[in-house]
PDB file of N, CA and C in Angstrom:
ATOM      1  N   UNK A   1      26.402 -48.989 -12.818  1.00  0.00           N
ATOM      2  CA  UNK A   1      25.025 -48.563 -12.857  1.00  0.00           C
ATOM      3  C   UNK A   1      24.963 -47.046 -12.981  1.00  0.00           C
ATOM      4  N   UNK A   2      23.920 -46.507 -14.105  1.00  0.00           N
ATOM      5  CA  UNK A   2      23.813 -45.028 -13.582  1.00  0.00           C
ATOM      6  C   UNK A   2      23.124 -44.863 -13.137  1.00  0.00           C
ATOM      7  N   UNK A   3      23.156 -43.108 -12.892  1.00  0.00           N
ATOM      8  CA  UNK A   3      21.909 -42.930 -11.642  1.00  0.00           C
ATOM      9  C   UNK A   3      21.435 -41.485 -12.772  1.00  0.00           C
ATOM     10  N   UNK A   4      20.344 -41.716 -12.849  1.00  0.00           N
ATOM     11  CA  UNK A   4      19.258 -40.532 -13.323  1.00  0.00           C
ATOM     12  C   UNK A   4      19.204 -39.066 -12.567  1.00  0.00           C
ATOM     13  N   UNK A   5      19.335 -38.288 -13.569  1.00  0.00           N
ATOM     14  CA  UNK A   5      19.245 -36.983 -13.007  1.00  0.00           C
ATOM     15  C   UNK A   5      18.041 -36.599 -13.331  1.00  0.00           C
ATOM     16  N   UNK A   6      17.427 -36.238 -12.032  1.00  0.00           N
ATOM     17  CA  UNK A   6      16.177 -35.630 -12.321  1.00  0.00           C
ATOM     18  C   UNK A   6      16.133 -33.764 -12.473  1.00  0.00           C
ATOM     19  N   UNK A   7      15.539 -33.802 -14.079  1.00  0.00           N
ATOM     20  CA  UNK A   7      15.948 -32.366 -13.995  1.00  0.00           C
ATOM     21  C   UNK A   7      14.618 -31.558 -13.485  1.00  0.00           C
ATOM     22  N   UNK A   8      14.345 -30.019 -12.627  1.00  0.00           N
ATOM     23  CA  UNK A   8      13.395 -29.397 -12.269  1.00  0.00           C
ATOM     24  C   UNK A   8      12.058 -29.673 -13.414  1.00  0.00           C
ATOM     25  N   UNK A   9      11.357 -29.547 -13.004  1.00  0.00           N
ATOM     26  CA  UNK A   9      10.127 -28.669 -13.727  1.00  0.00           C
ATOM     27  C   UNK A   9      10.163 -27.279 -14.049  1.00  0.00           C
ATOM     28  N   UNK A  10      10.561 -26.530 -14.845  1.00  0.00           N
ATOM     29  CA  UNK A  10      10.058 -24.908 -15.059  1.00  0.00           C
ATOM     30  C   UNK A  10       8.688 -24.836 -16.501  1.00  0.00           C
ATOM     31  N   UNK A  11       7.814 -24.176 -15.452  1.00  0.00           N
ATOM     32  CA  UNK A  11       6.651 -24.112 -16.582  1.00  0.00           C
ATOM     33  C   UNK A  11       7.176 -22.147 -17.186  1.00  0.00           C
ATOM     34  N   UNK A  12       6.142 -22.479 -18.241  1.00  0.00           N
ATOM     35  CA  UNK A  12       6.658 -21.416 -19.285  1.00  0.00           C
ATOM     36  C   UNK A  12       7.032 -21.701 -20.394  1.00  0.00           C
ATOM     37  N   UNK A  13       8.009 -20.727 -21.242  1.00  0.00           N
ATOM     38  CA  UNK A  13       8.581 -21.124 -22.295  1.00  0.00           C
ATOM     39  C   UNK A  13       9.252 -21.925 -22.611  1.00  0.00           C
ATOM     40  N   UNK A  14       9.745 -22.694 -21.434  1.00  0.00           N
ATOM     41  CA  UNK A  14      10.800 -23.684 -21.827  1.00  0.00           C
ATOM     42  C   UNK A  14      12.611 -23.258 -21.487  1.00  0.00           C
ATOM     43  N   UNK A  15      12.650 -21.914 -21.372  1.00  0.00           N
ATOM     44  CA  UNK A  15      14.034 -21.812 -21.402  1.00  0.00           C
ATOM     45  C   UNK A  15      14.696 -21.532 -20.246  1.00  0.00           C
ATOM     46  N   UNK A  16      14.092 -22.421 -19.348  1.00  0.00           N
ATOM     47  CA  UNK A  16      14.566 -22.479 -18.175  1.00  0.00           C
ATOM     48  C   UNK A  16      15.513 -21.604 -17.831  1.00  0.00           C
ATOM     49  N   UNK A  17      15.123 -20.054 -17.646  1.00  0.00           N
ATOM     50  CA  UNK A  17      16.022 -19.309 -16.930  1.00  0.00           C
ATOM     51  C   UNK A  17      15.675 -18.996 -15.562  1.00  0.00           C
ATOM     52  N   UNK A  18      16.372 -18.733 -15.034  1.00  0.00           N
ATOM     53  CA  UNK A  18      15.996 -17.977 -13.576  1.00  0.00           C
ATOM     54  C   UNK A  18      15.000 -16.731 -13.515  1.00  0.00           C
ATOM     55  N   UNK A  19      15.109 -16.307 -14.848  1.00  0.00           N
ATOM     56  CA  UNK A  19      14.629 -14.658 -14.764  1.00  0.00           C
ATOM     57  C   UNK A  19      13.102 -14.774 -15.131  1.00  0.00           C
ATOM     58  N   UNK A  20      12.781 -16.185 -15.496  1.00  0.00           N
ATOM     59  CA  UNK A  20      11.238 -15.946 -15.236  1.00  0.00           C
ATOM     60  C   UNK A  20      10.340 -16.576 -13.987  1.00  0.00           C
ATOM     61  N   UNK A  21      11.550 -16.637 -12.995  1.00  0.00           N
ATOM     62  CA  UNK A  21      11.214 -16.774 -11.796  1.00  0.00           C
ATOM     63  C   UNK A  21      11.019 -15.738 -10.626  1.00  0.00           C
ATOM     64  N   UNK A  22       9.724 -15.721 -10.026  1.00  0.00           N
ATOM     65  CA  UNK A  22       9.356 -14.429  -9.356  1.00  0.00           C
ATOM     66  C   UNK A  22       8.720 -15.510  -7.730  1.00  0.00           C
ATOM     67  N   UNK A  23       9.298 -14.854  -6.838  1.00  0.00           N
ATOM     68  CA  UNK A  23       9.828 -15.496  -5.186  1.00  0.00           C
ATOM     69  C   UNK A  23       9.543 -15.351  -4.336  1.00  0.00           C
ATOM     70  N   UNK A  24       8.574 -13.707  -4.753  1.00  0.00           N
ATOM     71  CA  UNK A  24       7.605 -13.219  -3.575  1.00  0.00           C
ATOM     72  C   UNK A  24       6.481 -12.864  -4.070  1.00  0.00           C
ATOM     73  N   UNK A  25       5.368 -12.629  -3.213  1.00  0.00           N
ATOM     74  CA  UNK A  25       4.205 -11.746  -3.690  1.00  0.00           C
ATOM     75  C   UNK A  25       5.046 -10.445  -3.643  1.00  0.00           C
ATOM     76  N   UNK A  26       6.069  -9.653  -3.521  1.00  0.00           N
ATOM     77  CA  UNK A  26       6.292  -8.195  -3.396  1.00  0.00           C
ATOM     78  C   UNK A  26       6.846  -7.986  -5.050  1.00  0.00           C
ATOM     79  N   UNK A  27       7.272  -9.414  -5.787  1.00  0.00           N
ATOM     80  CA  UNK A  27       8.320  -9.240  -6.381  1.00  0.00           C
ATOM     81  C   UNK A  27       7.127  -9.645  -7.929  1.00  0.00           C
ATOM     82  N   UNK A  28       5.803 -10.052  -7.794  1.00  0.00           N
ATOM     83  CA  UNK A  28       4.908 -10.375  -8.482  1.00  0.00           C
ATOM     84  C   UNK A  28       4.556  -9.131  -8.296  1.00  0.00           C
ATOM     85  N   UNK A  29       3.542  -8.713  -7.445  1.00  0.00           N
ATOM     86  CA  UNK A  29       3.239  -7.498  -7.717  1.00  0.00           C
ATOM     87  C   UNK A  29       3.846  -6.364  -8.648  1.00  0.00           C
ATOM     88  N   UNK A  30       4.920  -6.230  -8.508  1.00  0.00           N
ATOM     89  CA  UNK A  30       6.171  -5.465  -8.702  1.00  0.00           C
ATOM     90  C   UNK A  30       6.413  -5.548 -10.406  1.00  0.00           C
ATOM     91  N   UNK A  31       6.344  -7.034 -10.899  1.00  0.00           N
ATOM     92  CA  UNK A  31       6.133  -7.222 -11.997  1.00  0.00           C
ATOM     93  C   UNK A  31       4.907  -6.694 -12.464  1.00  0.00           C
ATOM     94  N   UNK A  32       3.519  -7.131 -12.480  1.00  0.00           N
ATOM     95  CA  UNK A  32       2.077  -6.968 -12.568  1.00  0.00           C
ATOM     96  C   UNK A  32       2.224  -4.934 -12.090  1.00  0.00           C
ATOM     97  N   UNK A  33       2.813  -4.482 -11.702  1.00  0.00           N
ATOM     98  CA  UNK A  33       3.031  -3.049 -11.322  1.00  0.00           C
ATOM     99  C   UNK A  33       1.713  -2.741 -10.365  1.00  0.00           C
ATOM    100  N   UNK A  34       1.044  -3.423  -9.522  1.00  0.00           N
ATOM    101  CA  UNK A  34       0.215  -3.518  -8.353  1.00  0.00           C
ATOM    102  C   UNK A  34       0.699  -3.416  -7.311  1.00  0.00           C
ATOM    103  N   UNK A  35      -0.431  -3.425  -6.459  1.00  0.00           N
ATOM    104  CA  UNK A  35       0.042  -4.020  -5.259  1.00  0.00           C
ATOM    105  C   UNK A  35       0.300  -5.131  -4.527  1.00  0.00           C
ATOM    106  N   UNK A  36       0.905  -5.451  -3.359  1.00  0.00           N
ATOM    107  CA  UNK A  36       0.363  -7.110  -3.361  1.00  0.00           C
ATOM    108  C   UNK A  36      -0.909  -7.613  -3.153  1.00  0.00           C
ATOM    109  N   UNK A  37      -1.573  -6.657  -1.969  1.00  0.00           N
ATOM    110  CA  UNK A  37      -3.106  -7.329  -1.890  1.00  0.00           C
ATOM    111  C   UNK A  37      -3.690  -7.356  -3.106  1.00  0.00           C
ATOM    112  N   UNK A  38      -3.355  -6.664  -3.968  1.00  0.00           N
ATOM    113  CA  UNK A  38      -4.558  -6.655  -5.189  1.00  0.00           C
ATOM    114  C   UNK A  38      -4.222  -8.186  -6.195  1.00  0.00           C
ATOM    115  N   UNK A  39      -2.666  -8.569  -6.119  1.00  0.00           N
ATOM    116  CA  UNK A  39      -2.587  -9.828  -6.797  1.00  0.00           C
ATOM    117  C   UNK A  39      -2.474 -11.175  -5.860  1.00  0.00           C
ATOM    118  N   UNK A  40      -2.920 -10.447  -4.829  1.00  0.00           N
ATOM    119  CA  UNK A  40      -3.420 -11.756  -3.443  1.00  0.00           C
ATOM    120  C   UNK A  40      -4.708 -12.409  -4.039  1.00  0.00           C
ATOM    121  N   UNK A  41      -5.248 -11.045  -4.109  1.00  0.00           N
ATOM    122  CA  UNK A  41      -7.013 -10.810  -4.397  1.00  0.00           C
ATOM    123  C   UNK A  41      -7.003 -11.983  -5.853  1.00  0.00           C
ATOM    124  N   UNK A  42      -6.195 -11.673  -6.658  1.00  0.00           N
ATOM    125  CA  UNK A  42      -5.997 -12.338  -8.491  1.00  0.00           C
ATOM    126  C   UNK A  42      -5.699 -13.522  -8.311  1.00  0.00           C
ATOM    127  N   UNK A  43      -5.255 -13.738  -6.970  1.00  0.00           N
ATOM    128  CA  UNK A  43      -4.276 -15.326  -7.342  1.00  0.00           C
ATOM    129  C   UNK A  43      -6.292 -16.174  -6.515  1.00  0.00           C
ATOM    130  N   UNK A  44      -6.443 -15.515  -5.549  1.00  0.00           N
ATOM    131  CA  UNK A  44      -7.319 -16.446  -4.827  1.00  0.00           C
ATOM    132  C   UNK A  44      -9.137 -16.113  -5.501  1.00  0.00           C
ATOM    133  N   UNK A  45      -9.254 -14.992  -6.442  1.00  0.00           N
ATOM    134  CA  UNK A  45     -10.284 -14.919  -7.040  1.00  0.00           C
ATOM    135  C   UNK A  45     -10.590 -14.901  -8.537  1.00  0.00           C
ATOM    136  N   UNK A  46      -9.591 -15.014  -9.155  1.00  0.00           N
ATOM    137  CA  UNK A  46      -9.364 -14.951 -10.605  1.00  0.00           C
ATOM    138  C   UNK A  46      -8.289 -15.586 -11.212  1.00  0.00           C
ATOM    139  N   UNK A  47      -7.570 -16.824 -10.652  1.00  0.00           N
ATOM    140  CA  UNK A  47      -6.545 -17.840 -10.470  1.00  0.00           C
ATOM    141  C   UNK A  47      -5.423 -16.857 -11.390  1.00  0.00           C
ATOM    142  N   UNK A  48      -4.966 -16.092 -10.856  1.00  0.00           N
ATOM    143  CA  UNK A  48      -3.680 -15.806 -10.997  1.00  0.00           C
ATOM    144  C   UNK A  48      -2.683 -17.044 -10.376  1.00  0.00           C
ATOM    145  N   UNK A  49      -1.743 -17.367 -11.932  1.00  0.00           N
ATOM    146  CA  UNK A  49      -0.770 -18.533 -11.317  1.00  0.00           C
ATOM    147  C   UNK A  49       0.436 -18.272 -10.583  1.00  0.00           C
ATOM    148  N   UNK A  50      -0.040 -19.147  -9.022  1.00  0.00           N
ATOM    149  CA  UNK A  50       0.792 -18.324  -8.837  1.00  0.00           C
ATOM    150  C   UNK A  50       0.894 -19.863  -7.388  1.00  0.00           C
ATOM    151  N   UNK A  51       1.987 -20.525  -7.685  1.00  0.00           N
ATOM    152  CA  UNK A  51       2.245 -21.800  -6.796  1.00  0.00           C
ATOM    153  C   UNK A  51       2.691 -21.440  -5.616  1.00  0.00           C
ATOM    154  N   UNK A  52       2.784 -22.623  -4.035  1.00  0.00           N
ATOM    155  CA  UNK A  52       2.804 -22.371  -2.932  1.00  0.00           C
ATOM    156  C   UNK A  52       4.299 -23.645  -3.111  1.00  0.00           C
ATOM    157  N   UNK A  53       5.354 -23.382  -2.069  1.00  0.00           N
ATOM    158  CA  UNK A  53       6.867 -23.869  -2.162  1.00  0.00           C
ATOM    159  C   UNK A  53       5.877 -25.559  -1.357  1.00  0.00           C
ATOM    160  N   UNK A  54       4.981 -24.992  -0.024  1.00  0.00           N
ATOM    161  CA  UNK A  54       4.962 -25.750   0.589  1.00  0.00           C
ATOM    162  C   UNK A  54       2.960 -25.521   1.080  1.00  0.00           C
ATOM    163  N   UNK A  55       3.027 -26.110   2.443  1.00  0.00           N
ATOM    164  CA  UNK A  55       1.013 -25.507   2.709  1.00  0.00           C
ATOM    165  C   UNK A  55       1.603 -24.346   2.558  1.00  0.00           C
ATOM    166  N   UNK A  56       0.064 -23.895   3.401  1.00  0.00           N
ATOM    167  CA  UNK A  56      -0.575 -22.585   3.220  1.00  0.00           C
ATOM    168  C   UNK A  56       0.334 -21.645   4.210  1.00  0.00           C
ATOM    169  N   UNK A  57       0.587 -20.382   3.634  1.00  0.00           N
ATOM    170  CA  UNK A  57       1.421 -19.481   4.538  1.00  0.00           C
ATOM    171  C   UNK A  57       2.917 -19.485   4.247  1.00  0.00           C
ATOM    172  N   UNK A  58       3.469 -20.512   3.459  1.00  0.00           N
ATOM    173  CA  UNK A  58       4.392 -20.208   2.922  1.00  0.00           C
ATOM    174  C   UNK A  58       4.797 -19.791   1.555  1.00  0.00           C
ATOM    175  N   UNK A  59       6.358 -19.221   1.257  1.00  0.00           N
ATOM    176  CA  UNK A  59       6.929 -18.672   0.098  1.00  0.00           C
ATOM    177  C   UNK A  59       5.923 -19.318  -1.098  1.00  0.00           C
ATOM    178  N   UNK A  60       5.771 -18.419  -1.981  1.00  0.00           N
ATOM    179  CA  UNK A  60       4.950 -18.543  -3.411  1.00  0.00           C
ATOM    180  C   UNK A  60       6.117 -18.060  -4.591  1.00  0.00           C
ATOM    181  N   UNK A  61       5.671 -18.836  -5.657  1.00  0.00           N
ATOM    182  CA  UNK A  61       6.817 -18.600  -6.798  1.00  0.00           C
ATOM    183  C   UNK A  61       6.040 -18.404  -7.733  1.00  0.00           C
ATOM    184  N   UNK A  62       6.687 -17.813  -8.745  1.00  0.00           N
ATOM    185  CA  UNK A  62       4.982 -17.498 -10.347  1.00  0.00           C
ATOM    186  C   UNK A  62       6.235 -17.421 -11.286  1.00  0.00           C
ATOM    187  N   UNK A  63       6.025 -17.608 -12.214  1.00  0.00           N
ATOM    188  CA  UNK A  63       6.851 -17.609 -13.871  1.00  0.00           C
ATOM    189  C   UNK A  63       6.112 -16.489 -14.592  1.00  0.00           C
ATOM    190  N   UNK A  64       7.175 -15.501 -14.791  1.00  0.00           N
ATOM    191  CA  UNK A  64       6.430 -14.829 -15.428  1.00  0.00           C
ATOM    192  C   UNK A  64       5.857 -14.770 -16.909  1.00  0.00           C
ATOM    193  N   UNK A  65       6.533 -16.394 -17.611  1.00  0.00           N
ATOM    194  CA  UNK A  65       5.808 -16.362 -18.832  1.00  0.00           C
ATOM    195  C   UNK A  65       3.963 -17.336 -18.443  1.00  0.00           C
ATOM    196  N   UNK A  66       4.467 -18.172 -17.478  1.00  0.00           N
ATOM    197  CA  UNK A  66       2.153 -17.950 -16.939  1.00  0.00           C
ATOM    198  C   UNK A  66       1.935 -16.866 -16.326  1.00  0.00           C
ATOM    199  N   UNK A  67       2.152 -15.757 -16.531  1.00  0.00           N
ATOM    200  CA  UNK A  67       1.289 -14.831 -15.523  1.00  0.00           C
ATOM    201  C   UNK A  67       1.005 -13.833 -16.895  1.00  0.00           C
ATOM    202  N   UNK A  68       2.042 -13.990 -17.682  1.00  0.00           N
ATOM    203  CA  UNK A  68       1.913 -13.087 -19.281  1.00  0.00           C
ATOM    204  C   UNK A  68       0.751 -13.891 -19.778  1.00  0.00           C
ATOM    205  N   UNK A  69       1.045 -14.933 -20.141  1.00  0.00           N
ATOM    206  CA  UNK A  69      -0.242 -16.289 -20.923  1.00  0.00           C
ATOM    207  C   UNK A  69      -1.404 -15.903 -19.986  1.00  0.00           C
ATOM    208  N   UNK A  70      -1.515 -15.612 -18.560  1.00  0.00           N
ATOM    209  CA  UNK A  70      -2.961 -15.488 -17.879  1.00  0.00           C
ATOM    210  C   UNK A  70      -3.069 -13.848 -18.234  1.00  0.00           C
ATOM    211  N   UNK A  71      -2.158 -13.261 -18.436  1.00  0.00           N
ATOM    212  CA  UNK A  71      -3.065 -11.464 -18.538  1.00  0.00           C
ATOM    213  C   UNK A  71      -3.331 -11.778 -20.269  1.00  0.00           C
ATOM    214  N   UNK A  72      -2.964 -12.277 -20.949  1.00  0.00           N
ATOM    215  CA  UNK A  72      -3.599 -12.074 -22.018  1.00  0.00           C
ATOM    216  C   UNK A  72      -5.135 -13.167 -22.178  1.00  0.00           C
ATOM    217  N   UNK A  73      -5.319 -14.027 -21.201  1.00  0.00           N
ATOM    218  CA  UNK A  73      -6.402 -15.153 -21.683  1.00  0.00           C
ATOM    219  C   UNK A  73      -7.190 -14.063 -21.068  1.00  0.00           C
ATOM    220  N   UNK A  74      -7.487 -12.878 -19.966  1.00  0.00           N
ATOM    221  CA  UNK A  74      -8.632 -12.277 -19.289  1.00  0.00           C
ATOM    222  C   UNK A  74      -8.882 -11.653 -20.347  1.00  0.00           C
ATOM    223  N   UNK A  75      -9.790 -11.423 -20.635  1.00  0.00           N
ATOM    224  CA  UNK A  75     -11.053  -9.662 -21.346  1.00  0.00           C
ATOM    225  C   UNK A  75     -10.366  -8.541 -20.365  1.00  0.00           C
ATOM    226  N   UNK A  76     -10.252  -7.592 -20.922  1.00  0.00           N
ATOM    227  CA  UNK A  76     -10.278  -6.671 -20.550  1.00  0.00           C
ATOM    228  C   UNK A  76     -11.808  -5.337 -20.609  1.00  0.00           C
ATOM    229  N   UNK A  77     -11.552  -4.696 -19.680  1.00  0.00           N
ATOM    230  CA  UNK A  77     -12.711  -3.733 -19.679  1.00  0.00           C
ATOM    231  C   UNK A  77     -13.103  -3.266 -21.085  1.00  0.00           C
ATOM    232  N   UNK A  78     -12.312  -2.912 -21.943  1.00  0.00           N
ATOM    233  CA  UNK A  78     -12.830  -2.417 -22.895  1.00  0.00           C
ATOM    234  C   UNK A  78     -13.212  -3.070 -23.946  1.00  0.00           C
ATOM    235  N   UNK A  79     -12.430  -4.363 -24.046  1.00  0.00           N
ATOM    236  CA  UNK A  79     -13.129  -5.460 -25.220  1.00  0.00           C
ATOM    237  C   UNK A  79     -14.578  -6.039 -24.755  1.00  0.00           C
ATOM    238  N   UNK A  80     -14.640  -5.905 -23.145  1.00  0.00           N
ATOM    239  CA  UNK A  80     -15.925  -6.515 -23.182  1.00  0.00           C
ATOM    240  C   UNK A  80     -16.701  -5.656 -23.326  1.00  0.00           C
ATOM    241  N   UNK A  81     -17.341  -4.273 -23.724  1.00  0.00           N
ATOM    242  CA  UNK A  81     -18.343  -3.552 -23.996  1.00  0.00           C
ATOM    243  C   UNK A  81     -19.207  -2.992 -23.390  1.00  0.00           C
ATOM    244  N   UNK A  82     -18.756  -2.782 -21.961  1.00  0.00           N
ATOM    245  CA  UNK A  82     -19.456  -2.191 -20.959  1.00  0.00           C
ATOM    246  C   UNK A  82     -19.032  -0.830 -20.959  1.00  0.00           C
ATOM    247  N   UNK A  83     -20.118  -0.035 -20.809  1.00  0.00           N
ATOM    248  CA  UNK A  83     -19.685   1.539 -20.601  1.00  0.00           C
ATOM    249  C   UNK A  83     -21.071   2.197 -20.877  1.00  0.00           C
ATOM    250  N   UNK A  84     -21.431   3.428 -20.589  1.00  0.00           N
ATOM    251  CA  UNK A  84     -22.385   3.909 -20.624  1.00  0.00           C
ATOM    252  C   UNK A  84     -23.078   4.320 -21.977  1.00  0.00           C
ATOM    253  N   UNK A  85     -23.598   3.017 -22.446  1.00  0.00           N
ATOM    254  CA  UNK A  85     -24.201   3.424 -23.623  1.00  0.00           C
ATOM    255  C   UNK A  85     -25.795   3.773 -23.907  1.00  0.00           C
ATOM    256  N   UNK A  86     -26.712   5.257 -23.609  1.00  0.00           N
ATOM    257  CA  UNK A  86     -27.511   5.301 -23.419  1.00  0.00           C
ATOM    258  C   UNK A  86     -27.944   5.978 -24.766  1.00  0.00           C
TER     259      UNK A  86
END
C-alpha cells in the first residue's frame, strides 16, 4: 500500500521557496520598510495578508509575493486625485 504525501500549501508564485516566507510582524514590517504597528494597523484595517500559525496572539506568517499582489491592488495617493486643487 502507499501512503500519500501531503505536500504544504505555499500561496504566491508557486515556487515554493522559503524566501517568500516572512515569520514575524518585525520581519514584515522590515520588508514593507514600516513599522510594525503601522502594518498591524494594514493587516486589521486594510487586509494586509497576513495569516495567524494558530488563534489570536500567536506567530503570523505573510508571503511576500501576497503582500507585493496587495501593494499593487491599493490606489495610491496620487493616482487617486486628491490634493489641493483650488
Amino acid at each position: 500500500m502507499a501512503t500519500l504525501q501531503q505536500q504544504p500549501l505555499v500561496p504566491g508564485n508557486g515556487n515554493g521557496t522559503a524566501d517568500d516566507k516572512l515569520k514575524s510582524w518585525r520581519q514584515i514590517a522590515s520588508y514593507l520598510n514600516r513599522g510594525v504597528r503601522t502594518v498591524q494597523r494594514w493587516n486589521l484595517y486594510a487586509g494586509l495578508p497576513v495569516h495567524r500559525v494558530g488563534p489570536a496572539r500567536t506567530p503570523v506568517v505573510a508571503f511576500r509575493s501576497e503582500i507585493d499582489a496587495w501593494m499593487h491592488s491599493k490606489p495610491t495617493r496620487h493616482s487617486q486625485g486628491h490634493g489641493n486643487q483650488n
